[in-house]
C-alpha atoms as a PDB file:
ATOM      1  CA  UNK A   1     111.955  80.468  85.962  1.00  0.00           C
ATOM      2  CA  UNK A   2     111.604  83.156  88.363  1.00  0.00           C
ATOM      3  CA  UNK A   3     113.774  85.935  90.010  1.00  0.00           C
ATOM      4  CA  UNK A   4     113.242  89.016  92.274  1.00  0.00           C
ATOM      5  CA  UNK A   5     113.458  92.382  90.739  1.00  0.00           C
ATOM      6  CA  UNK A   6     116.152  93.434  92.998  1.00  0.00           C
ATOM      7  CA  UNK A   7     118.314  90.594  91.730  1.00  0.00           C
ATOM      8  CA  UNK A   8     117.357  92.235  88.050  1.00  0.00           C
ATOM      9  CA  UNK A   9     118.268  95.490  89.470  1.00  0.00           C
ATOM     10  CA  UNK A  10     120.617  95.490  92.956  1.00  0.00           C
ATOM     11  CA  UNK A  11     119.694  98.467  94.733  1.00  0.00           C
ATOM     12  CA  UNK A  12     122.808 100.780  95.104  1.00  0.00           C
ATOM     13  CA  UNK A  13     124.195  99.193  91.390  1.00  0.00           C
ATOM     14  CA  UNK A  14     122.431 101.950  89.024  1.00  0.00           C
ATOM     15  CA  UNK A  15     120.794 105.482  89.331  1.00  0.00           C
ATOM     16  CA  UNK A  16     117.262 106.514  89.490  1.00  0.00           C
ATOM     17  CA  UNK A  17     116.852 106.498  85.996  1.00  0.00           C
ATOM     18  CA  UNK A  18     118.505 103.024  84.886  1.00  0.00           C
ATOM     19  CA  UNK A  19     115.793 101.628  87.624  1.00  0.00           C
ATOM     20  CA  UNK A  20     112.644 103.630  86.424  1.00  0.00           C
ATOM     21  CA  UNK A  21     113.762 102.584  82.929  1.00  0.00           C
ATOM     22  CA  UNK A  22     114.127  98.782  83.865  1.00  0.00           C
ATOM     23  CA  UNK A  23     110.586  99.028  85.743  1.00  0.00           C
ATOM     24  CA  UNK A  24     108.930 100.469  82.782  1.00  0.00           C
ATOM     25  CA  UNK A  25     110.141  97.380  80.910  1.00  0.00           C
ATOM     26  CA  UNK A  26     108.737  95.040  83.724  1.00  0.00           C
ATOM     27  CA  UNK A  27     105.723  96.499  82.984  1.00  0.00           C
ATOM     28  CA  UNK A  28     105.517  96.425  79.483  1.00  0.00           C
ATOM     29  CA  UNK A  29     106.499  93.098  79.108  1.00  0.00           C
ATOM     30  CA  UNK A  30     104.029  92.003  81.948  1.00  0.00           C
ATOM     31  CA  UNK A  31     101.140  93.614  79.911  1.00  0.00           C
ATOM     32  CA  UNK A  32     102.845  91.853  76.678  1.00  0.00           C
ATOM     33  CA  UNK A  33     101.765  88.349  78.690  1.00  0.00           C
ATOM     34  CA  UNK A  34     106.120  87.768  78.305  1.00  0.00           C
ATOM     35  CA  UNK A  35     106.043  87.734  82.121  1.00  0.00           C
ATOM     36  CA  UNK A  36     104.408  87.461  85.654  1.00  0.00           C
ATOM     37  CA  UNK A  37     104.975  90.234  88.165  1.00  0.00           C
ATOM     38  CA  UNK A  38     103.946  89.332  91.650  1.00  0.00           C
ATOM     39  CA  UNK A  39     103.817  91.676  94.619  1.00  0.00           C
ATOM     40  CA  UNK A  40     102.179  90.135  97.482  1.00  0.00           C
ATOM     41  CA  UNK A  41     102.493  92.906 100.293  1.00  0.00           C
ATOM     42  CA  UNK A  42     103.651  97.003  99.990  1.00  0.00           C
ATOM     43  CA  UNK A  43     106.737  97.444  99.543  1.00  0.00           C
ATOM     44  CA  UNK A  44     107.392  94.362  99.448  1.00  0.00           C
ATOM     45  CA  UNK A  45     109.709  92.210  96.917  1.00  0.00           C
ATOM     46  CA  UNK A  46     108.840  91.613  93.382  1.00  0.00           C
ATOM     47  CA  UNK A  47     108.733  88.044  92.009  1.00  0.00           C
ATOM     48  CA  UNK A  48     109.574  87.900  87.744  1.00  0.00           C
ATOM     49  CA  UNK A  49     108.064  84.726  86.376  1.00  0.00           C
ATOM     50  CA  UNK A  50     108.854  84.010  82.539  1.00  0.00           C
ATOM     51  CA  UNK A  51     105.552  83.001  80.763  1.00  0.00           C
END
């Protein structure tokens, strides 16, 4: 199962901090082996994959 991180968090939906805190959890569960964050180009959007 994957999704996009912008469909976990909609830009324009929360504030700065709701969206740092919900990209610090992206990357604790990524280095928890829970999930798969891909970002293939700068800037560019960020594929979720459930281990």
């Amino acid at each position: 199962m994957s999704i996009y991180f912008d469909e976990y968090l909609a830009p324009g939906t929360s504030d700065r901090r709701v969206a740092a805190m919900g990209f610090y959890h992206v990357l604790d569960l990524t280095t928890k082996h829970r999930i798969r964050a891909d970002q293939p180009n700068a800037y560019g959007p960020i594929t979720l994959t459930v281990l």
